[in-house]
C-alpha atoms as a PDB file:
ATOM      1  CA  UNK A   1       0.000   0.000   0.000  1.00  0.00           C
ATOM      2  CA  UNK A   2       1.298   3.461  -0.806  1.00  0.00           C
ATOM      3  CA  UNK A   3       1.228   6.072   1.713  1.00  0.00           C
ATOM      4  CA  UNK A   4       1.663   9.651   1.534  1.00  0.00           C
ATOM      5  CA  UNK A   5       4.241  10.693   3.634  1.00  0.00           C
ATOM      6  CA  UNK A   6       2.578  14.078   4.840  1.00  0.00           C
ATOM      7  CA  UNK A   7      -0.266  11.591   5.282  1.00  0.00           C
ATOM      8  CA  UNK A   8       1.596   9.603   7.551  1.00  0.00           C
ATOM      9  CA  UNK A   9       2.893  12.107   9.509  1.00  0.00           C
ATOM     10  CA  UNK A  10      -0.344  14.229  10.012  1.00  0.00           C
ATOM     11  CA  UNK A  11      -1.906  10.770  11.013  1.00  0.00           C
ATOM     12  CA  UNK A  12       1.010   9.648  13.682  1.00  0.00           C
ATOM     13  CA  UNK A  13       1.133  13.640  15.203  1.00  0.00           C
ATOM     14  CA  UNK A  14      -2.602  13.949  15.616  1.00  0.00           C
ATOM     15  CA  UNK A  15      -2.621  10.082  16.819  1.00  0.00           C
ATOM     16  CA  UNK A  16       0.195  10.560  19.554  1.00  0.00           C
ATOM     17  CA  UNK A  17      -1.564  13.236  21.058  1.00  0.00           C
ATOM     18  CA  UNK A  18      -4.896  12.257  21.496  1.00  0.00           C
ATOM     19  CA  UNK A  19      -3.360   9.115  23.039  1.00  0.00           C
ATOM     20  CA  UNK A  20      -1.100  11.413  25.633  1.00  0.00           C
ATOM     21  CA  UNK A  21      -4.123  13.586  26.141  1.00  0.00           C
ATOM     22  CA  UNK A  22      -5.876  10.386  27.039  1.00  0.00           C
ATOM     23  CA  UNK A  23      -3.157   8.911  28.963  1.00  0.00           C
ATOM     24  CA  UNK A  24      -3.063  12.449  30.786  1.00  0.00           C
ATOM     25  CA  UNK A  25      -6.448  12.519  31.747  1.00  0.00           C
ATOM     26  CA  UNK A  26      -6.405   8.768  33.443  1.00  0.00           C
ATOM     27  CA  UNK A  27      -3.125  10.304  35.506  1.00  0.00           C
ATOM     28  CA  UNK A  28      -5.405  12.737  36.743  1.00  0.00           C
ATOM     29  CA  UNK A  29      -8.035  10.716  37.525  1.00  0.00           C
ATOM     30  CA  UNK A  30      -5.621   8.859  39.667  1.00  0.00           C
ATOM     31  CA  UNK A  31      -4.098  11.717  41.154  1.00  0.00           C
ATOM     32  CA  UNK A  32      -7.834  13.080  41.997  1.00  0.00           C
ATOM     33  CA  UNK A  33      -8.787   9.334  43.420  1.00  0.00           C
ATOM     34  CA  UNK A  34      -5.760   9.502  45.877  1.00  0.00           C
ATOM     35  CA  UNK A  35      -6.294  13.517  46.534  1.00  0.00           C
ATOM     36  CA  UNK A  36     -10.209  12.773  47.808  1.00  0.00           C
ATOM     37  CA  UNK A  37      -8.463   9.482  49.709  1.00  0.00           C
ATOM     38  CA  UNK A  38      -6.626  11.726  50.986  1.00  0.00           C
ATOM     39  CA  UNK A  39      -9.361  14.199  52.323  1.00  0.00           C
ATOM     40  CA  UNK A  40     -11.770  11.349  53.485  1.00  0.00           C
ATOM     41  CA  UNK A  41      -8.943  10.365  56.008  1.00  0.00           C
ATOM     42  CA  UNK A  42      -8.253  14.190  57.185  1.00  0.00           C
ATOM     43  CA  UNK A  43     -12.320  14.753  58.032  1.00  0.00           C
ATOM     44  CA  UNK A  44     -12.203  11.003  59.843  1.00  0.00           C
ATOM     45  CA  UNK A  45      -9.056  12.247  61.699  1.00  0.00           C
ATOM     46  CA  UNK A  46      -9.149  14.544  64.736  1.00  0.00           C
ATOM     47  CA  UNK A  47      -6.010  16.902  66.673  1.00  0.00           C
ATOM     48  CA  UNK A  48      -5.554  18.523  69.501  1.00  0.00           C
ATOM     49  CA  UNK A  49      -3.933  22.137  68.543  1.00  0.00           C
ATOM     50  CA  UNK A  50      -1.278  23.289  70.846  1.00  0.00           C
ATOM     51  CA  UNK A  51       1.572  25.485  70.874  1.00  0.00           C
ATOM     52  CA  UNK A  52       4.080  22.769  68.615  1.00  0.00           C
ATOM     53  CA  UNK A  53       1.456  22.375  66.178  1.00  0.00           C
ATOM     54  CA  UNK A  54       3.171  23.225  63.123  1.00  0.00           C
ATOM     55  CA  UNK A  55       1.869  26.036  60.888  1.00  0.00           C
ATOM     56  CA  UNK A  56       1.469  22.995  58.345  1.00  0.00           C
ATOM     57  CA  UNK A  57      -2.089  23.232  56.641  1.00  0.00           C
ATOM     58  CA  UNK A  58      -1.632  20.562  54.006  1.00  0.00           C
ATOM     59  CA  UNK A  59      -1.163  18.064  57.081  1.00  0.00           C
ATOM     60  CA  UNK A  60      -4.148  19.347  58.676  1.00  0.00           C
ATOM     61  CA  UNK A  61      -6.729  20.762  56.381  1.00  0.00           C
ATOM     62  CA  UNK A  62     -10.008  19.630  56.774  1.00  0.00           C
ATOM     63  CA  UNK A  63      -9.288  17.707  60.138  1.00  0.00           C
ATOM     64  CA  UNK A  64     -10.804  18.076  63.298  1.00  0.00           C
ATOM     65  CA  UNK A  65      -9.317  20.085  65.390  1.00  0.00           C
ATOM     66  CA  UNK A  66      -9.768  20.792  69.482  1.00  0.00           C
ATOM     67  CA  UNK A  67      -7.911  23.718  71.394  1.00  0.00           C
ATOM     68  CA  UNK A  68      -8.284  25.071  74.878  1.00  0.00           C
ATOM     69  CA  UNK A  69      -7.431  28.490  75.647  1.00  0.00           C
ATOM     70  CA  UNK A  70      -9.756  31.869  75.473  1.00  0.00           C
ATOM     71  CA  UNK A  71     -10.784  34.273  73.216  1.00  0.00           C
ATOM     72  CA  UNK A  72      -9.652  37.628  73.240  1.00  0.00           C
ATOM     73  CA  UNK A  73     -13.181  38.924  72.167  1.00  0.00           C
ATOM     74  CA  UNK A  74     -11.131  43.046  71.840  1.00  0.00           C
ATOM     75  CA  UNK A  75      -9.628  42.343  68.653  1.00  0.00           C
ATOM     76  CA  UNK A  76     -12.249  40.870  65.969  1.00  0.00           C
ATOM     77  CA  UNK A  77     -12.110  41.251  62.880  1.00  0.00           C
ATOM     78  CA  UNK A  78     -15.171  41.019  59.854  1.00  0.00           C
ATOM     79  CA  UNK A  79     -14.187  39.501  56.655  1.00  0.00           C
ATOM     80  CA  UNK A  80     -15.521  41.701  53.903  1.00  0.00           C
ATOM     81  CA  UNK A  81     -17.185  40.611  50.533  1.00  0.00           C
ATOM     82  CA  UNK A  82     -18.702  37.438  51.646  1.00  0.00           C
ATOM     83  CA  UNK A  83     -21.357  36.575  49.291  1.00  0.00           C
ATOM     84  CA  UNK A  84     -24.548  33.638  51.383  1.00  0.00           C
ATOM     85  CA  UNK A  85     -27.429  32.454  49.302  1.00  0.00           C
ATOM     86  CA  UNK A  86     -27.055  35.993  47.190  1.00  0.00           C
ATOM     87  CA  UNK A  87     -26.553  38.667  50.195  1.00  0.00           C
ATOM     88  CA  UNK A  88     -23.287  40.344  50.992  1.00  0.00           C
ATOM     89  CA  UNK A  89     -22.333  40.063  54.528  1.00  0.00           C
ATOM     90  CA  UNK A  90     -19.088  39.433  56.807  1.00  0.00           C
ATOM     91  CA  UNK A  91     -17.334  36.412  58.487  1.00  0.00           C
ATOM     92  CA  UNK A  92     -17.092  36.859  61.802  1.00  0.00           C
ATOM     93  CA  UNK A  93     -13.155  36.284  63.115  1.00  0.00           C
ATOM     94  CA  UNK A  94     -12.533  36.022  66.572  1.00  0.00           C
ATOM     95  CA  UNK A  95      -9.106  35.293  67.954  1.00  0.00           C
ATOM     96  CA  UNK A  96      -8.667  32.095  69.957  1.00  0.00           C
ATOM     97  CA  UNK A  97      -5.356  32.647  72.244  1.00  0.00           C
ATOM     98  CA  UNK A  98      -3.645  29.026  73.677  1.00  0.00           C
ATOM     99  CA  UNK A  99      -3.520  28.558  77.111  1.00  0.00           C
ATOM    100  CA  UNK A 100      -0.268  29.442  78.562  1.00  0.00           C
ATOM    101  CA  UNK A 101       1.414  30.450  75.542  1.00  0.00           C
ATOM    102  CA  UNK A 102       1.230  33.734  73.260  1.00  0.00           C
ATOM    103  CA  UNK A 103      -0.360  32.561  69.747  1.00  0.00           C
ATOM    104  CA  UNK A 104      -3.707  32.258  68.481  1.00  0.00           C
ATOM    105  CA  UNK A 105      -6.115  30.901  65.999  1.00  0.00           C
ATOM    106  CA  UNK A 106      -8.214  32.750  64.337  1.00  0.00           C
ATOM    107  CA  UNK A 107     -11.455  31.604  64.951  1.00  0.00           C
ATOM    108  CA  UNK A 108     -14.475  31.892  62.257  1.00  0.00           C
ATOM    109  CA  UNK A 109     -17.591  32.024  64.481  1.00  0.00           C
ATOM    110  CA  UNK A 110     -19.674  32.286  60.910  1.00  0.00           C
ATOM    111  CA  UNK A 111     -21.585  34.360  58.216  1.00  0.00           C
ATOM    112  CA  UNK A 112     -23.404  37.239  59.187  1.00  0.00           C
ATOM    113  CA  UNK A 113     -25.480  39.495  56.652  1.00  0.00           C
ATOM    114  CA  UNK A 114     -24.487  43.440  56.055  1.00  0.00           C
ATOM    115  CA  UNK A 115     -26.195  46.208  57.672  1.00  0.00           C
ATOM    116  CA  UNK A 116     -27.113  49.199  55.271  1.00  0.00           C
ATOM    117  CA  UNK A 117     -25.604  51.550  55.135  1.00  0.00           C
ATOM    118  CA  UNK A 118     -22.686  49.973  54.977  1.00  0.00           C
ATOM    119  CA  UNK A 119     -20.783  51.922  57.918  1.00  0.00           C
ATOM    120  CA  UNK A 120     -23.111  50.584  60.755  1.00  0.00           C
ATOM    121  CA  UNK A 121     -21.118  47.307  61.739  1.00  0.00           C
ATOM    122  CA  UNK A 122     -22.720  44.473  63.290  1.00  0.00           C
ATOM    123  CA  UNK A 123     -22.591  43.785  66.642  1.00  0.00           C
ATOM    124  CA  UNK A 124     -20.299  40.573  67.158  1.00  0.00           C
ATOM    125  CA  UNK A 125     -19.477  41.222  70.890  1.00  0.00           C
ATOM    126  CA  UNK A 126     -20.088  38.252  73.919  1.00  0.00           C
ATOM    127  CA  UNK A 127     -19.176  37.723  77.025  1.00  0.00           C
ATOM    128  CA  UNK A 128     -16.138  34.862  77.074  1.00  0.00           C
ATOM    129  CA  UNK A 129     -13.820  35.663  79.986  1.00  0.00           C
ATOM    130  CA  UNK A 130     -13.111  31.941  80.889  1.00  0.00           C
ATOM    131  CA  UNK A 131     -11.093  29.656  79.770  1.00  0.00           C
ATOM    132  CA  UNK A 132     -12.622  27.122  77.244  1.00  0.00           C
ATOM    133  CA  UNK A 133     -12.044  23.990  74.973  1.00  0.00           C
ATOM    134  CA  UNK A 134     -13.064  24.897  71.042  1.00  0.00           C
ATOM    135  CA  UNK A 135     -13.988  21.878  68.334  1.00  0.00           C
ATOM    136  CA  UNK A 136     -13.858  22.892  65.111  1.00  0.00           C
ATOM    137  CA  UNK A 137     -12.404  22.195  61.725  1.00  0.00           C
ATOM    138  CA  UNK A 138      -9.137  22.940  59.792  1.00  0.00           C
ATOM    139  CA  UNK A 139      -9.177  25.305  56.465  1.00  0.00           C
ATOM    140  CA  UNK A 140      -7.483  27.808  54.675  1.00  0.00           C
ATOM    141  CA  UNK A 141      -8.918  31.189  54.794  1.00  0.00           C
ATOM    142  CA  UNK A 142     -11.833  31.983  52.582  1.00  0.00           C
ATOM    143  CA  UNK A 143     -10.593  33.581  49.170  1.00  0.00           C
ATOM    144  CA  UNK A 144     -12.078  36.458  47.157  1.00  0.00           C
ATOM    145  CA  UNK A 145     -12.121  36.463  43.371  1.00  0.00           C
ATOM    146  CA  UNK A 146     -10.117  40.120  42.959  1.00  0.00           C
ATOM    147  CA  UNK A 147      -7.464  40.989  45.384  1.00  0.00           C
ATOM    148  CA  UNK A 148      -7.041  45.037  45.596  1.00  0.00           C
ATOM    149  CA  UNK A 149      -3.661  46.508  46.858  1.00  0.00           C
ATOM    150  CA  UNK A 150      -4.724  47.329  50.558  1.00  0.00           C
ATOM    151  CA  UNK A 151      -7.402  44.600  50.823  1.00  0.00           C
ATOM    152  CA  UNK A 152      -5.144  43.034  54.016  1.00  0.00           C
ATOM    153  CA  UNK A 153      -4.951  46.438  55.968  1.00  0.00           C
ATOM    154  CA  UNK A 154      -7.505  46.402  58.700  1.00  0.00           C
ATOM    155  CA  UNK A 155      -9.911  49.292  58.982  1.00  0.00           C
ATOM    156  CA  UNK A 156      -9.625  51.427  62.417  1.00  0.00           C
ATOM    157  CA  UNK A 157     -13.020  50.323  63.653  1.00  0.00           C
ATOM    158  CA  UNK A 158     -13.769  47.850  66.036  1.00  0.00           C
ATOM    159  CA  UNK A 159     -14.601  45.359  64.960  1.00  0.00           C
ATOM    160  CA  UNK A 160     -11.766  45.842  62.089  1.00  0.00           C
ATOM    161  CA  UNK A 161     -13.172  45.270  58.903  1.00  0.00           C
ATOM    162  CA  UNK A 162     -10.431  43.519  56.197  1.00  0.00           C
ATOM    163  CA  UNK A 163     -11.155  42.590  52.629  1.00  0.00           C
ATOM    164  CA  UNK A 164      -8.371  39.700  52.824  1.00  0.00           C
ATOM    165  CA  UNK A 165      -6.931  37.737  55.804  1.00  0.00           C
ATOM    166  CA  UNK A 166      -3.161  38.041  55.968  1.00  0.00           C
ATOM    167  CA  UNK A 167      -2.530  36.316  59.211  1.00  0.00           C
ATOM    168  CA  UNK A 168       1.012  38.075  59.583  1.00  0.00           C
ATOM    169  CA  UNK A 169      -0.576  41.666  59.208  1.00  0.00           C
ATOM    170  CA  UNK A 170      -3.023  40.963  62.030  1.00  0.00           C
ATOM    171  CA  UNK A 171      -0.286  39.305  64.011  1.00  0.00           C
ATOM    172  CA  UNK A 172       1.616  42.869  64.554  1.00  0.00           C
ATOM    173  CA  UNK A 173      -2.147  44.094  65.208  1.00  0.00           C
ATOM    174  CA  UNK A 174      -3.082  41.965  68.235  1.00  0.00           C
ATOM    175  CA  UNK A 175       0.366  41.722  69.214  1.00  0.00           C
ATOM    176  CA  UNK A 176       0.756  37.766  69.270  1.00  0.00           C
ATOM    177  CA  UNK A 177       1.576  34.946  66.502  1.00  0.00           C
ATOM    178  CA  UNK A 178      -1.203  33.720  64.731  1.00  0.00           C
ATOM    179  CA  UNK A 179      -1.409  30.371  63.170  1.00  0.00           C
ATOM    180  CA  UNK A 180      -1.557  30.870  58.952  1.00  0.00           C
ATOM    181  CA  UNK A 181      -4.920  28.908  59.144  1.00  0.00           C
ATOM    182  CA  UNK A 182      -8.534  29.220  60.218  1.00  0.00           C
ATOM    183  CA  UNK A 183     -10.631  26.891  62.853  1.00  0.00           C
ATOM    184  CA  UNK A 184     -13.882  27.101  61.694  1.00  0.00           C
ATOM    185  CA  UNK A 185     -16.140  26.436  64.827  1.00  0.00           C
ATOM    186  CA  UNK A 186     -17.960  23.845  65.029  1.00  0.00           C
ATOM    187  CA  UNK A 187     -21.958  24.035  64.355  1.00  0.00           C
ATOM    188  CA  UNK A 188     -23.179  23.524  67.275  1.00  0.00           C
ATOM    189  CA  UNK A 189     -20.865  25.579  69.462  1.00  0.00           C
ATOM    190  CA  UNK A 190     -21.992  28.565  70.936  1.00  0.00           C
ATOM    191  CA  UNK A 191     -21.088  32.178  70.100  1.00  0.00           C
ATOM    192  CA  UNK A 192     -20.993  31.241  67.052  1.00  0.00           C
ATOM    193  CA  UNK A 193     -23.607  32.539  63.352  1.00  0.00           C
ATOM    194  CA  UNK A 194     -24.412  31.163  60.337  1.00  0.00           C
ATOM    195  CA  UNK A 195     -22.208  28.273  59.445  1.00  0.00           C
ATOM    196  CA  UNK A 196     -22.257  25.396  57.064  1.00  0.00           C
ATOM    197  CA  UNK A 197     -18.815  24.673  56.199  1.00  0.00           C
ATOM    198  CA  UNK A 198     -18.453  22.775  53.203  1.00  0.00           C
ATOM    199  CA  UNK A 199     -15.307  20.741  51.129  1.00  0.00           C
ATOM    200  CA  UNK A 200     -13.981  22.550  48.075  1.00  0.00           C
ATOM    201  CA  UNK A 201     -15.231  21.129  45.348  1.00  0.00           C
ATOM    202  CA  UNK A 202     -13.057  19.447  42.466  1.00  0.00           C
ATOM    203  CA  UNK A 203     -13.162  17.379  39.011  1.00  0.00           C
ATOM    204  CA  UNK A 204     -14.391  13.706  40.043  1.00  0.00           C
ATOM    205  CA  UNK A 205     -11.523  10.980  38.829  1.00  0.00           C
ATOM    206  CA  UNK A 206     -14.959   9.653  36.729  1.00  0.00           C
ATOM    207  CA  UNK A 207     -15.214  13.219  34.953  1.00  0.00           C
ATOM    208  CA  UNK A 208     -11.364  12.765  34.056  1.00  0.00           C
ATOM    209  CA  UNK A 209     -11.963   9.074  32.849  1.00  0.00           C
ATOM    210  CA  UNK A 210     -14.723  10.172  30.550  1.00  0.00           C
ATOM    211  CA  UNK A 211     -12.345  12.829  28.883  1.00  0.00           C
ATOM    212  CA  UNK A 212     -10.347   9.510  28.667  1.00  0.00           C
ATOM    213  CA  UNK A 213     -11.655   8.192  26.527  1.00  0.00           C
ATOM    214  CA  UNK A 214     -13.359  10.595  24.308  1.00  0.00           C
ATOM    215  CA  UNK A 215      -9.376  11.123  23.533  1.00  0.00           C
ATOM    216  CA  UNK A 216      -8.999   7.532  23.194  1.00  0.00           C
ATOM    217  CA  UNK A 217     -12.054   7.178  20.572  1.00  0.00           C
ATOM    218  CA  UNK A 218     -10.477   9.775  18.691  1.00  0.00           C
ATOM    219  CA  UNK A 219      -7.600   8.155  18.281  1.00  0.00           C
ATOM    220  CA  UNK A 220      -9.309   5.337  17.276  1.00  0.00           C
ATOM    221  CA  UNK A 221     -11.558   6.772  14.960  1.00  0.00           C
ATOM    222  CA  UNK A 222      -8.521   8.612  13.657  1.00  0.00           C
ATOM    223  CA  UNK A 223      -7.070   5.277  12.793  1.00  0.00           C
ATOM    224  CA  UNK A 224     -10.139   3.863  11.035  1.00  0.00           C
ATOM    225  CA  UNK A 225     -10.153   6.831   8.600  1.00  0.00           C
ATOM    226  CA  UNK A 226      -6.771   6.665   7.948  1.00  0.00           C
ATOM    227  CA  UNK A 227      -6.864   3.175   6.972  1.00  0.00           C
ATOM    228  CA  UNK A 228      -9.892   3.637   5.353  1.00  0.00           C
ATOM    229  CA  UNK A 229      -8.179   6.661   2.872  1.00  0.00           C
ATOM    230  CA  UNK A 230      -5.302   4.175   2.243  1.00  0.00           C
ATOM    231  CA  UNK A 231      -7.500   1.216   0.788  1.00  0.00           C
ATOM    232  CA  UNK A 232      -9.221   3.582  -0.960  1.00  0.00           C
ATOM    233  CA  UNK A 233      -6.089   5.254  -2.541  1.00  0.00           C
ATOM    234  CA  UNK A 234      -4.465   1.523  -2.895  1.00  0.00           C
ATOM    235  CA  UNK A 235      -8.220   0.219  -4.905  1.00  0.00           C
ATOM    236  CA  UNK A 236      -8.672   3.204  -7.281  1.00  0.00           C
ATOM    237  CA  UNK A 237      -7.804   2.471 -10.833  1.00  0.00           C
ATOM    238  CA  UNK A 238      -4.458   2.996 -12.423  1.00  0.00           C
ATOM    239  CA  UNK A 239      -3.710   4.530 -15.682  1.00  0.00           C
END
């Protein structure tokens, strides 16, 4: 059978990469299969936070977390540009100091709606002079979609309003080390607002293994035509 050459190599370019692209996506799917492994064992697990805890949040995000100490309910601070169910509002930050020791968590105690106009602040105070034990969970901070130059400086009201959480800024604000991720309290604590804490949400491996192979079939349908163009070319008539 004759074969164009630019045939031939249009076929074996377009051929080799819908197989890697098919090959990639079943990588990911195993990557994304061992990733949500992964999380499924964090939310089973539980820790105790204390001061050598290290600042290590792919180790401990999403786990459950317990931490005795007490809130130091004079420096809070209301996360700006929180959008529940379609209204703009604030998480409420509240930091969590360690017993005996001078660092802190900050604490989200939840989602609370905006008051118009938008100067009035909410009132986020309670009364928490003793010492307590705090359940909760493990996260990163909550992230905004645009990130303005200034959006980590604290306002000069109290509570401090911030439109990003930059643990280290805060740190020389309350005047003690901060750990560089949140506790989000648990539900049915008290002191607490609107909270229903959820998983970030990624590609199933299923989604990846579908892209499979639709890659895959192409190749294979790829092959079929080029076969099918060589027969023909081979079967038509000479003169």
């Amino acid at each position: 059978m004759n074969i164009n050459l630019k045939w031939l190599f249009a076929y074996l370019s377009f051929f080799t990469l819908f197989l890697s692209l098919g090959v990639w996506q079943v990588q990911r799917a195993d990557d994304k299969q061992q990733f949500l492994d992964l999380e499924a064992k964090r939310i089973s697990d539980s820790v105790q936070l204390t001061i050598e805890t290290p600042d290590n949040l792919a180790q401990l995000r999403y786990k459950k977390a317990s931490i005795t100490g007490k809130f130091d309910t004079t420096k809070q601070f209301l996360l700006d540009n929180q959008i529940d169910t379609g209204k703009a509002g604030y998480f409420v930050f509240t930091p969590f100091k360690l017993l005996n020791s001078n660092k802190a968590i900050l604490v989200n105690r939840g989602w609370i709606p905006l008051i118009e106009p938008r100067a009035t602040l909410p009132n986020i105070d309670f009364q928490s002079e003793n010492e307590a034990t705090l359940n909760g969970r493990i996260n990163t901070f909550p992230s905004i979609g645009l990130k303005l130059d200034g959006a980590n400086q604290p306002t000069k009201t109290n509570p401090a309003v911030v439109g990003v959480i930059d643990t280290q800024v805060l740190a020389t604000l309350t005047g003690y080390e901060l750990f560089n991720f949140q506790l989000e309290l648990d539900a049915n604590s008290p002191n607490g607002f609107k909270r229903e804490w959820a998983v970030a949400k990624i590609m199933q491996p299923e989604q990846h293994l579908g892209y499979a192979l639709q890659w895959f079939g192409l190749a294979f349908v790829l092959t079929i035509i080029f076969i099918k163009l060589g027969l023909q070319k081979n079967d038509s008539p000479t003169t």
